[in-house]
Protein backbone atom coordinates (compact mmCIF):
# COMPACT_ATOMS: atom_id res chain seq x y z
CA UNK A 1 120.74 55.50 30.54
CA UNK A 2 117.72 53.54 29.66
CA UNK A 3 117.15 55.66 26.66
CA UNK A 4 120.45 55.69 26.04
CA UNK A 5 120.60 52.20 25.56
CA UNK A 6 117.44 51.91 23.58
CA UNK A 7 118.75 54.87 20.85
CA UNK A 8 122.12 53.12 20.75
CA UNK A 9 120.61 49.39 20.87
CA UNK A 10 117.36 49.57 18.30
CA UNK A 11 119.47 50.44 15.03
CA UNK A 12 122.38 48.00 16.04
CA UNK A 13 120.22 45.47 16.36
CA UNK A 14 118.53 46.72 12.97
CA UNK A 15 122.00 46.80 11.18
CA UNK A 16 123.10 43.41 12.98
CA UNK A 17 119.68 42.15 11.39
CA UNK A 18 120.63 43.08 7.44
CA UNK A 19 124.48 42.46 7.97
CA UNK A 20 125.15 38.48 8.61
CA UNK A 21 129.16 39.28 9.02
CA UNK A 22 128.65 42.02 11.66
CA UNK A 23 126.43 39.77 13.71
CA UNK A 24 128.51 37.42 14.00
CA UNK A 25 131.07 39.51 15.25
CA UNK A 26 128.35 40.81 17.68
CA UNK A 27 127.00 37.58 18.53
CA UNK A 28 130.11 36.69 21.09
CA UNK A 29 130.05 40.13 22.55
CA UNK A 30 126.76 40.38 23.38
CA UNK A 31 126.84 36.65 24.61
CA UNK A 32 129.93 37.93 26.62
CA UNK A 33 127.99 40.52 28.00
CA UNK A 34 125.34 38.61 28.82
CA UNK A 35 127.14 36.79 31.14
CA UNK A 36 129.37 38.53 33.21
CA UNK A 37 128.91 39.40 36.25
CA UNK A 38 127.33 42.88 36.82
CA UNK A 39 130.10 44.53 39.14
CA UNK A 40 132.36 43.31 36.30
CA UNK A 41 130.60 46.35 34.44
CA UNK A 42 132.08 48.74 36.98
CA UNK A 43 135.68 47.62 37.54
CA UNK A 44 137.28 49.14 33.69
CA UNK A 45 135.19 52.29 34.10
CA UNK A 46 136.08 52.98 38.10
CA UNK A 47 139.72 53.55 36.42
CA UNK A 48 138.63 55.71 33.43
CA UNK A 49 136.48 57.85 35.68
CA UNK A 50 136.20 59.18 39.45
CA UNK A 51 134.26 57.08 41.48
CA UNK A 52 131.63 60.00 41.85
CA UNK A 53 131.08 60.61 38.73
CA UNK A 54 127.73 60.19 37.29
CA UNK A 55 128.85 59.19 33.81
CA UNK A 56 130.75 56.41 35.41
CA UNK A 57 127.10 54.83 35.97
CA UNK A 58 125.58 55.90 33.89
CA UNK A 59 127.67 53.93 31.11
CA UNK A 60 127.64 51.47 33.53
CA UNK A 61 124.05 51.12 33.01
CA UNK A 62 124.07 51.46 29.26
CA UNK A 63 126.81 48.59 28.72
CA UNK A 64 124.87 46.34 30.94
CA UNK A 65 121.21 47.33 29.42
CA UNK A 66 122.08 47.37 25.63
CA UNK A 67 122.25 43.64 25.39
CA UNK A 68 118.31 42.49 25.21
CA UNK A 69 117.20 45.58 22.99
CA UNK A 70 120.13 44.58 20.55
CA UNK A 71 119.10 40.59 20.56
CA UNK A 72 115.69 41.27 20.23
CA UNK A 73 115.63 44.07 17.68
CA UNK A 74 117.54 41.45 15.89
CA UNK A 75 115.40 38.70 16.25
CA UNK A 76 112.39 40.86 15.36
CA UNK A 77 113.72 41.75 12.47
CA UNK A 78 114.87 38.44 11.34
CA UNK A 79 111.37 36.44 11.94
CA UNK A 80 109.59 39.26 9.48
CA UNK A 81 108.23 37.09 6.24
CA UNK A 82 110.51 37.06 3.63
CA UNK A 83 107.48 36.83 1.36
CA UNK A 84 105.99 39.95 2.53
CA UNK A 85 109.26 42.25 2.03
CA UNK A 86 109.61 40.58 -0.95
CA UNK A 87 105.99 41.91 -2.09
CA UNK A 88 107.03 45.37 -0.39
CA UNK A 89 109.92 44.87 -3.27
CA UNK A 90 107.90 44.13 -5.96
CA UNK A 91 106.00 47.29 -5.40
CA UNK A 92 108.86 49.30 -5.37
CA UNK A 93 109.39 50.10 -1.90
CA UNK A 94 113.05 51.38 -1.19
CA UNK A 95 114.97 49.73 1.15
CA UNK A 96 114.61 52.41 3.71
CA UNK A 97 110.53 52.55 3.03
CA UNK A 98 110.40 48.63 2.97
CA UNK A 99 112.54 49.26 7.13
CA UNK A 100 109.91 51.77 8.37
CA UNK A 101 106.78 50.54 6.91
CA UNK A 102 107.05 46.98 6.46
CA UNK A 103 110.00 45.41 8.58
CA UNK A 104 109.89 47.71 11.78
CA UNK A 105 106.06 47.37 12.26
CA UNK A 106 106.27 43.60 12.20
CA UNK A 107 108.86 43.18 14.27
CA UNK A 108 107.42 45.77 16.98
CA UNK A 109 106.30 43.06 19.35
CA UNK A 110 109.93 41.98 19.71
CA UNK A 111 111.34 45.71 19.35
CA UNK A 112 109.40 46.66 22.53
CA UNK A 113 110.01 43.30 24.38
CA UNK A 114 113.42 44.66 24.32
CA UNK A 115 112.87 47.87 25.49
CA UNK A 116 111.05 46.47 28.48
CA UNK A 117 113.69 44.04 28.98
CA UNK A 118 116.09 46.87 29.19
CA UNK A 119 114.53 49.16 31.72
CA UNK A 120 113.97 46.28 33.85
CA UNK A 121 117.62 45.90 33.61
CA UNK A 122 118.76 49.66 33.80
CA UNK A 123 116.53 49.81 36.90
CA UNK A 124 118.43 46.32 38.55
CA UNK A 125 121.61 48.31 37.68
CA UNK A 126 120.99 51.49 39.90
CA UNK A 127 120.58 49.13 42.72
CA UNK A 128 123.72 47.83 42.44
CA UNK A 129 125.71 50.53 41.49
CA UNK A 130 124.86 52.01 44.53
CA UNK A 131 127.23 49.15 46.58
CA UNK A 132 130.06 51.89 44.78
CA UNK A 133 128.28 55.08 45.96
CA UNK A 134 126.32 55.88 42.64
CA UNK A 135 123.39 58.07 43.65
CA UNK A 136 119.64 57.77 43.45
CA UNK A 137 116.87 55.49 44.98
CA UNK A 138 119.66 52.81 45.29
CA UNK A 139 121.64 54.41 47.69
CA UNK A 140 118.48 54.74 50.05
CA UNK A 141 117.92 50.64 49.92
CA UNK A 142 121.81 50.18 50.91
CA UNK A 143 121.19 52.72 53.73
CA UNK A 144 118.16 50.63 54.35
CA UNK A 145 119.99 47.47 54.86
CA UNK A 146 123.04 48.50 55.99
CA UNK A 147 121.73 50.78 59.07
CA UNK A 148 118.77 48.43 59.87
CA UNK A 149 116.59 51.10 58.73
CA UNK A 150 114.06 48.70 57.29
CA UNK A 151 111.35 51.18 56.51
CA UNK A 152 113.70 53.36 54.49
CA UNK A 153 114.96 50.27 52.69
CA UNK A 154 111.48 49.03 51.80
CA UNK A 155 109.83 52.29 50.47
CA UNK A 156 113.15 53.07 48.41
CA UNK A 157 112.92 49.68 47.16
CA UNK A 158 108.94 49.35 46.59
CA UNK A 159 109.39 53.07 44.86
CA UNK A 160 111.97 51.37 42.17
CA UNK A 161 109.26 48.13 41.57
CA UNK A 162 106.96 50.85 40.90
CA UNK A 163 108.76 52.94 38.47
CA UNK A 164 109.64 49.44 36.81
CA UNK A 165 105.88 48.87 37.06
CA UNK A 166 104.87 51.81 35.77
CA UNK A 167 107.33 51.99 32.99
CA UNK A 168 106.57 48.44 31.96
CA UNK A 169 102.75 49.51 31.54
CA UNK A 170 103.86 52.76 29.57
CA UNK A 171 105.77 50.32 27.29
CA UNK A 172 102.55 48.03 26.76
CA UNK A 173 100.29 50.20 26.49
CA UNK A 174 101.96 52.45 23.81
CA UNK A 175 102.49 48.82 21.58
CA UNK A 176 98.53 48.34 22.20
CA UNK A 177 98.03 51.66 20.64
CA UNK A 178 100.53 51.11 17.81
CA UNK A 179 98.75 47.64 17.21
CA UNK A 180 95.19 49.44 17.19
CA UNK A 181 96.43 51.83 15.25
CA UNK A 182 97.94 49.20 11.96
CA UNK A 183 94.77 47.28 12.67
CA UNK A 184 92.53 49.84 12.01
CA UNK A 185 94.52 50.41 8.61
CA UNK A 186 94.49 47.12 7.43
C-alpha cells in the first residue's frame, strides 16, 4: 500500500506542481484528508467491501498515506529555481528532459521526505486497521492489549518501529547515494 501510494502520489504531486488550476482543486482535498479522523478512512469502504477483505485495507492505507508524498512532491517541485529551468530551456531541454534531469533531482530532498512521511503513515495505519480485524503485525498488538498478553503486544509492536526504522534508513540512505552520485557529476 505504501508503494502504492508513492506510484500514485509522486506524479500527482508532479502534475499538481505544473498545473495551478488542478492544485487548487487538490489543495482542499488533500487538506480534507489531512484532517479526518483515521477510522473515518474505513467507514465508506467497510460498505463497498467485506470486512475481511484485504483490499478493503489496503485502500484504506493508500487514501490515508497519499497525502504527504502528494504535498511534498509538490512543494519540491515548486521551490526548484526558476532561473535554473529557465537555463535548462535555453539549452533546449524538452519539457520532459528539463522534469527528469533538472526539476526531479532538485526537488529529491522533498520527493523522499514524502516517501518517508508516507511509510511512517502506512505503517500507523496497519495498527489501526487492525481495531476492524485487518490482518498483520497489528492484529498481534490488539491481542496484546486486549488479552493482557503484554509480551506479545510489545514484540509485535517493537517489530513495526523496526520495520519503520529500517525502512526510514533504506529511504536515507538511497537519497545519500543519489546526492553522492549528482555531486560527483557536478
Amino acid at each position: 500500500a505504501a508503494s502504492a501510494s508513492m506510484a500514485i502520489g509522486v506524479p500527482v504531486g508532479i502534475v499538481a506542481a505544473h498545473n495551478d488550476w488542478l492544485f487548487r482543486i487538490l489543495r482542499p482535498v488533500l487538506d480534507l484528508m489531512q484532517t479526518l479522523p483515521t477510522f473515518v478512512y474505513l467507514i465508506p469502504l467497510i460498505f463497498l467491501f467485506k470486512i475481511t477483505e484485504p483490499k478493503l485495507y489496503g485502500m484504506a492505507i493508500i487514501l490515508y498515506a497519499i497525502v504527504p508524498v502528494v504535498r511534498l512532491t509538490n512543494l519540491g517541485i515548486r521551490l526548484v529555481d526558476q532561473s535554473v529551468i529557465e537555463a535548462a530551456h535555453a539549452y533546449g531541454l524538452s519539457s520532459r528532459q528539463r522534469l527528469l534531469g533538472v526539476e526531479i533531482p532538485l526537488a529529491l530532498p522533498n520527493i523522499m521526505a514524502g516517501v518517508n512521511q508516507t511509510i511512517m503513515m502506512s505503517l500507523a495505519m496497519v495498527v489501526i486497521a487492525s481495531l476492524v480485524s485487518a490482518p498483520g503485525l497489528g492484529t498481534l498488538v490488539l491481542d496484546g492489549i486486549n488479552n493482557l498478553r503484554l509480551g506479545v503486544g510489545f514484540v509485535a509492536g517493537f517489530a513495526i518501529v523496526l520495520l519503520a526504522i529500517l525502512l526510514d534508513r533504506v529511504s536515507k540512505s538511497a537519497l545519500d547515494r543519489i546526492n553522492s552520485a549528482q555531486a560527483q557529476l557536478k
